[in-house]
Protein backbone atom coordinates (compact mmCIF):
# COMPACT_ATOMS: atom_id res chain seq x y z
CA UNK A 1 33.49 138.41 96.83
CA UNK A 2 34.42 135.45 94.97
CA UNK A 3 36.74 137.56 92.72
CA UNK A 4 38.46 139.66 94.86
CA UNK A 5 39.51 135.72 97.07
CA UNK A 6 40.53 134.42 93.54
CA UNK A 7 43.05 137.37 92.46
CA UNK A 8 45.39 136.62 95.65
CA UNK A 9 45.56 132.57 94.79
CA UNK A 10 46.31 133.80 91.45
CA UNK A 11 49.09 135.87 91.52
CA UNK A 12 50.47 133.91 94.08
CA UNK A 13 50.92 130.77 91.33
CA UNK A 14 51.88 133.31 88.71
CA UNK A 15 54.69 134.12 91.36
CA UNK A 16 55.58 130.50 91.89
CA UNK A 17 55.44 129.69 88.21
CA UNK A 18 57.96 132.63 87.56
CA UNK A 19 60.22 131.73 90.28
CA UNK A 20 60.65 127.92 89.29
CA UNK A 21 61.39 129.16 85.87
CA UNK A 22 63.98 131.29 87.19
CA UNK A 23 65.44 129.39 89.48
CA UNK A 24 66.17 126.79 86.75
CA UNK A 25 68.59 128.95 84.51
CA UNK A 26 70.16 130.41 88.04
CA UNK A 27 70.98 126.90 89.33
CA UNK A 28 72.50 125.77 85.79
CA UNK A 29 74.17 129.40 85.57
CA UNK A 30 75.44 128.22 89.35
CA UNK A 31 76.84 124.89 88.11
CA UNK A 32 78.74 125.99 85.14
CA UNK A 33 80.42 128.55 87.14
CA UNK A 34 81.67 126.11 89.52
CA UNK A 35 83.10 123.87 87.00
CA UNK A 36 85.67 126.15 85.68
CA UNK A 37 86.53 126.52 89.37
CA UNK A 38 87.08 122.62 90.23
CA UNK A 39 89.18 122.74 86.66
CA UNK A 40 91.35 125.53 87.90
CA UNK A 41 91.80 123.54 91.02
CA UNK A 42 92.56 120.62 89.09
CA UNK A 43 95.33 122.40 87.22
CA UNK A 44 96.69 123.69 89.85
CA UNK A 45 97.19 120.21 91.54
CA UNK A 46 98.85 119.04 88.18
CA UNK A 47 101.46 121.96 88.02
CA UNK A 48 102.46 121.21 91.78
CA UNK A 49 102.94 117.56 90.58
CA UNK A 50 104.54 118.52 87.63
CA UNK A 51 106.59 121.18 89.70
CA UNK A 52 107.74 118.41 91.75
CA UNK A 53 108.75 115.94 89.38
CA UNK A 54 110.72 118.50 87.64
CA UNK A 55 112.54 119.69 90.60
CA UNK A 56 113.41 115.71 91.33
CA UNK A 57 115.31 115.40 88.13
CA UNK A 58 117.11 118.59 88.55
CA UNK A 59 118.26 117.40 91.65
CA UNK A 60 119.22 113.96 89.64
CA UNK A 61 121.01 116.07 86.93
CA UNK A 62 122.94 117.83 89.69
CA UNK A 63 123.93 115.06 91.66
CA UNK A 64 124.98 113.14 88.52
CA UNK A 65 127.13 115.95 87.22
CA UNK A 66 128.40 116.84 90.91
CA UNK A 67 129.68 112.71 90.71
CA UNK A 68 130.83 113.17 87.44
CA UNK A 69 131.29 109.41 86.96
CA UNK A 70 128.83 107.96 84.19
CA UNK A 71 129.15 104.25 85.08
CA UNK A 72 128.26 105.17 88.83
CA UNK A 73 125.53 107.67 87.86
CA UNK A 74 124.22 108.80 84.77
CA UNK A 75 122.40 111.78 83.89
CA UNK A 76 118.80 111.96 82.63
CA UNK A 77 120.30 112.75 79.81
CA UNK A 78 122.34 109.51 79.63
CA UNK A 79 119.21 107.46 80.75
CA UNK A 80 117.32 108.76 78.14
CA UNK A 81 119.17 108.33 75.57
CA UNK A 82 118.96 104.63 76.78
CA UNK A 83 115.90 104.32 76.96
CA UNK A 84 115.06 105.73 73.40
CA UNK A 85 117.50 102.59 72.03
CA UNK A 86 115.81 100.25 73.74
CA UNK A 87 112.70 101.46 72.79
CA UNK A 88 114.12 101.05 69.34
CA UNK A 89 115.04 97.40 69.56
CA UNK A 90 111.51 96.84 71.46
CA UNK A 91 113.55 95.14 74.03
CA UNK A 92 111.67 97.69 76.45
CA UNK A 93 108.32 97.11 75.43
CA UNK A 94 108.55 93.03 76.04
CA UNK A 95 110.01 93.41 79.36
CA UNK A 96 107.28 95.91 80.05
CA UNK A 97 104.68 93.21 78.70
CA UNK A 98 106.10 90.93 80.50
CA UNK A 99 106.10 91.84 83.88
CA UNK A 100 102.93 93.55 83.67
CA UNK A 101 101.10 90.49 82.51
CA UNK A 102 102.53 88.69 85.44
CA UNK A 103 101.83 91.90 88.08
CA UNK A 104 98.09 91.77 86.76
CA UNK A 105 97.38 87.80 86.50
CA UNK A 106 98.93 87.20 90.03
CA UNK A 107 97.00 90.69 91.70
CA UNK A 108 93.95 89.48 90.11
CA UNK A 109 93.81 85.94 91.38
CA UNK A 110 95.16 86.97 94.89
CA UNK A 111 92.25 89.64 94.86
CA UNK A 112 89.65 86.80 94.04
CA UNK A 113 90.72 84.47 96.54
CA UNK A 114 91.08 86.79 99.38
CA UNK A 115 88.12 89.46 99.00
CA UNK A 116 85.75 86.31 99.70
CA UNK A 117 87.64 84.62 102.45
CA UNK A 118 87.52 87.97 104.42
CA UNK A 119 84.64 87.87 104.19
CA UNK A 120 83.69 84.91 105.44
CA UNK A 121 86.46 85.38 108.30
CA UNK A 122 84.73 88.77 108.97
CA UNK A 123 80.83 87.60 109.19
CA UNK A 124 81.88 84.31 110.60
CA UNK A 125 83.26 83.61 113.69
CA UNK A 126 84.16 79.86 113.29
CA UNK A 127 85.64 80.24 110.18
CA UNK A 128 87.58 83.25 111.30
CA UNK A 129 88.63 81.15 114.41
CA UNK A 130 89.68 78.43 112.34
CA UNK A 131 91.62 80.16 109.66
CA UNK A 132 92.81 83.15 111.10
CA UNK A 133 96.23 81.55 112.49
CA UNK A 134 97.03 80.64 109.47
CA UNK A 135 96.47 84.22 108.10
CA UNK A 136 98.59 85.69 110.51
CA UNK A 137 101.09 82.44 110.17
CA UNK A 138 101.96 82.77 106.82
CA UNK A 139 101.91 86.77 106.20
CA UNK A 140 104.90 87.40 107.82
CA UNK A 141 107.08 85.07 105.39
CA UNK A 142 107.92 87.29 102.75
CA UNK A 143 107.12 86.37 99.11
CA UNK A 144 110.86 86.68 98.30
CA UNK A 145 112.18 84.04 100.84
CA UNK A 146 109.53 81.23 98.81
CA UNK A 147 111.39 82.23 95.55
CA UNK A 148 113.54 78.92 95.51
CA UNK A 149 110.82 77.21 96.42
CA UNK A 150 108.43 78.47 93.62
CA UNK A 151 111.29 77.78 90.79
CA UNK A 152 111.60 73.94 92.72
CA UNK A 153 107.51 73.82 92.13
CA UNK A 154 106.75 75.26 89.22
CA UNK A 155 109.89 75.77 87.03
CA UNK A 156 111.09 78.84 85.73
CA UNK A 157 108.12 79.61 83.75
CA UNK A 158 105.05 82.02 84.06
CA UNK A 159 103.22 79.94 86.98
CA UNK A 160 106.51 80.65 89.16
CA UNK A 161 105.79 84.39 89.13
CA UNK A 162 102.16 84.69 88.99
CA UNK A 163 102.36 82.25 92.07
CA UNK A 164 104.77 84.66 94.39
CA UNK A 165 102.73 87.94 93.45
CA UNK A 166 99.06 86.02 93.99
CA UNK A 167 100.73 85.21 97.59
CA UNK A 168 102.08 88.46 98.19
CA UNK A 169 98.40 90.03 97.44
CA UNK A 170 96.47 87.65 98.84
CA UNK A 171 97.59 88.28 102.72
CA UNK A 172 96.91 92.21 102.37
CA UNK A 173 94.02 91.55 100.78
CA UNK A 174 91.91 89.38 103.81
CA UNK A 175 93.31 91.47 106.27
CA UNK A 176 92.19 94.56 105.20
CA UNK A 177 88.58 93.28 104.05
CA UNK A 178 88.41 91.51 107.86
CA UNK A 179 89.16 95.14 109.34
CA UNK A 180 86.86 96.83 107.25
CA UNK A 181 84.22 94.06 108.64
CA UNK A 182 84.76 94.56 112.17
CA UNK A 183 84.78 98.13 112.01
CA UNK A 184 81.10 98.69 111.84
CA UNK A 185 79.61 99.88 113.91
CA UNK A 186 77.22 98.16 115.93
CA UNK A 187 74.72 100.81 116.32
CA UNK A 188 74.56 99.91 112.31
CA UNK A 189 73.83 96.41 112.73
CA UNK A 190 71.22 96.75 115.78
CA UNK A 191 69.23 99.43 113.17
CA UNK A 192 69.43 96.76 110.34
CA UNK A 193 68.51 94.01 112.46
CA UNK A 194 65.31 96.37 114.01
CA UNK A 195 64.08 96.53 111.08
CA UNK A 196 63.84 93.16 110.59
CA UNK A 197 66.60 92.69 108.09
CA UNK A 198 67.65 89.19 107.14
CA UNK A 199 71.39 87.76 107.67
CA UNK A 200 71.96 88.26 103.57
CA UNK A 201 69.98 91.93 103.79
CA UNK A 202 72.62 92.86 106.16
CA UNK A 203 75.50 91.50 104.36
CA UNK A 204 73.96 92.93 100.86
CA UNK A 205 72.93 96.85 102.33
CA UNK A 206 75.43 97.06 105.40
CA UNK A 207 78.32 94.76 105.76
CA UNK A 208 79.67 94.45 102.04
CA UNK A 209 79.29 98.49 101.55
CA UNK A 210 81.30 99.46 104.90
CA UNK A 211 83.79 96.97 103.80
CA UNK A 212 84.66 98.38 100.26
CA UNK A 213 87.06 100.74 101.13
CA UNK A 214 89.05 98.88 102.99
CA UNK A 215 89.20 96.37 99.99
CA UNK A 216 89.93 98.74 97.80
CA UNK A 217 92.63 100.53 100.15
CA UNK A 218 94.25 96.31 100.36
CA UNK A 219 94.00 96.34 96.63
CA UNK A 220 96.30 99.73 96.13
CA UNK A 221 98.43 98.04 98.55
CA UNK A 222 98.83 94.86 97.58
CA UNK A 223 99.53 96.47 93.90
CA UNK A 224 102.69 97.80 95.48
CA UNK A 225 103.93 94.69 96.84
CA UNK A 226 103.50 93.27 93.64
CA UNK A 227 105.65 95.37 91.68
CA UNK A 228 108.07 94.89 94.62
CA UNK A 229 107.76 90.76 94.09
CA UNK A 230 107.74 90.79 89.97
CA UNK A 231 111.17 92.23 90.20
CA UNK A 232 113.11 90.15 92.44
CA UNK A 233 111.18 87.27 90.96
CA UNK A 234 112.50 88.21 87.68
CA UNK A 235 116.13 88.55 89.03
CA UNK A 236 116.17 84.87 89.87
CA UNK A 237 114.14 83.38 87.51
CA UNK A 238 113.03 85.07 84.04
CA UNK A 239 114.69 85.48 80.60
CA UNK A 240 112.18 88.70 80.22
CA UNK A 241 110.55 91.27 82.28
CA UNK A 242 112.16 94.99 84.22
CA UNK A 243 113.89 92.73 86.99
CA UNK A 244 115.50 90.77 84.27
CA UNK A 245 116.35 93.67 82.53
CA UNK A 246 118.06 95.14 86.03
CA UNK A 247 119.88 91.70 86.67
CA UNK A 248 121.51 90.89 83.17
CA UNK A 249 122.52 95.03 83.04
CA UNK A 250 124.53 94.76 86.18
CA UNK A 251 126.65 91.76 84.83
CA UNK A 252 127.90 94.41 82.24
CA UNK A 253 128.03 97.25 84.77
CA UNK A 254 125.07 99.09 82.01
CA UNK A 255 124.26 101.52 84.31
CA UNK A 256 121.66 103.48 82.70
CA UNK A 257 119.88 100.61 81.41
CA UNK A 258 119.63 99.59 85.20
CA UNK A 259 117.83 103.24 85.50
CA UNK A 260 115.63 103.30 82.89
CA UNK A 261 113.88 99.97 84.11
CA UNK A 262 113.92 101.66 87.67
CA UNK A 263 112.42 104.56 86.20
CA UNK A 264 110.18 102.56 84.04
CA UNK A 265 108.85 100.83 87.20
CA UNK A 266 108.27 103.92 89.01
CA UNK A 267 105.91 104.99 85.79
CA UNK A 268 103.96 101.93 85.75
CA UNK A 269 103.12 102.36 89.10
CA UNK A 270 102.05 105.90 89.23
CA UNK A 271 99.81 105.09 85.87
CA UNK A 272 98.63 101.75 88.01
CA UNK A 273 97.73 103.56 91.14
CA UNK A 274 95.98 106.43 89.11
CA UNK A 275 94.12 103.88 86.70
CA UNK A 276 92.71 102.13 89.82
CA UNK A 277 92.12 105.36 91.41
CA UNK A 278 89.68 105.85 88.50
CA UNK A 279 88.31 102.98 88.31
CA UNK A 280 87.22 103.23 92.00
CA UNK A 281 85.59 106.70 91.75
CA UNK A 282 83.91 105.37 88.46
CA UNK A 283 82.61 102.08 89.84
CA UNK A 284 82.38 102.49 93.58
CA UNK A 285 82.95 106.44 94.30
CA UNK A 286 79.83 106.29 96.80
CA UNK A 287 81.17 103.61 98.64
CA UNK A 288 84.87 105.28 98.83
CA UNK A 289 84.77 108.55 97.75
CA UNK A 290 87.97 109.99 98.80
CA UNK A 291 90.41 107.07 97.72
């Protein structure tokens, strides 16, 4: 009796045991044919891109030619060519070090002085009471129209430009960490607070992660309105950087080194945008996985 109740428990484990051991090599067999799939995809996202950015300069090339007028509009040809002897003096490289050092010092001390007073502003209604006019004051004056006034201030040096790009960040910055705030919803915070969660247990587990992608999305636009500041801050008051480079190439009418800092500037910020892009989905993917 006791043998013939034994022989059903046992085959049933020897069953078990053989299915988790085939189920292992069936999963992995599972996930390595998926990845050439999400590769493929990949690729084919980079040949559309590639695709398009292709088809742009033929369009350039054709509208060039169609112009015919070198001084007006060059060629890619033309602009490369320009661009390979700058390269060659290294007059490129410094103005790219330049204004890059000023984009990234000014974005990252806007950053840090805005991602904490949205905060505050968001969890706190007195402080958002008290400082919010001035928020909404002073982001409608454009960086640009405080260029004077930053040369008047702090000369024509570094702090001048690092200055207009930190207040050109710092504006998009609060208001999109604020919105990110007050969307929660409450259902959220009456679940935290059942549970007997503390004021800095709800800011730690549920406020800070529902804001982060709105910081982040602030950050990626605030980025943009910084290349858009270091250039006309440059125009007015550099000796180095790509608006300087735009400025002192239209007093002698050198039309394709006008383009090539264009087109420079449009690299940087593709490369900017995708570095931060990657830097989000390495450091905070679970909080904003599809930025």
């Amino acid at each position: 009796m006791s043998t013939t109740r034994r022989e059903p428990l046992e085959t049933s484990e020897r069953l078990g045991a053989r299915s988790r051991v085939t189920a292992g090599p069936s999963v992995r067999r599972r996930r390595w044919a998926a990845r050439p799939g999400a590769l493929a995809t990949r690729l084919r996202a980079l040949a559309i891109s590639a695709a398009a950015f292709l088809l742009l300069v033929v369009a350039w090339h054709v509208g060039a030619r169609a112009i015919n007028i070198r001084v007006l509009f060059p060629t890619p040809a033309d602009v490369w060519r320009e661009a390979l002897a700058l390269m060659a003096s290294g007059e490129l490289q410094a103005d790219v070090g330049a204004s890059m050092g000023r984009i990234l010092s000014g974005f990252a001390l806007g950053t840090l002085l805005a991602v904490p007073v949205g905060l505050l502003m968001g969890n706190l209604r007195p402080v958002r009471a008290f400082l919010e006019s001035y928020i909404e004051f002073f982001r409608y004056i454009p960086a640009l129209s405080l260029v004077t006034l930053a040369m008047i201030w702090f000369g024509i040096g570094e702090a001048s430009k690092v200055f207009l790009i930190m207040y050109s960040t710092v504006f998009i910055v609060t208001v999109n960490t604020i919105a990110g705030i007050v969307s929660i919803p409450a259902v959220k915070l009456r679940a935290a607070r059942s549970l007997g969660a503390s004021p800095l247990q709800m800011f730690v587990w549920v406020t800070l992660p529902a804001s982060v992608p709105f910081i982040l999305t602030g950050m990626r636009i605030a980025m943009g309105a910084a290349f858009t500041t270091i250039v006309a801050a440059e125009m007015v008051a550099a000796q180095s950087g790509l608006g300087f480079l735009i400025f002192s190439s239209r007093l002698y009418m050198q039309t394709d080194a006008i383009f090539v800092a264009i087109v420079t500037l449009g690299i940087l910020g593709f490369l900017t945008d995708r570095a931060m892009r990657w830097l989000i989905a390495t450091c905070a993917g679970r909080y904003a996985p599809h930025l």
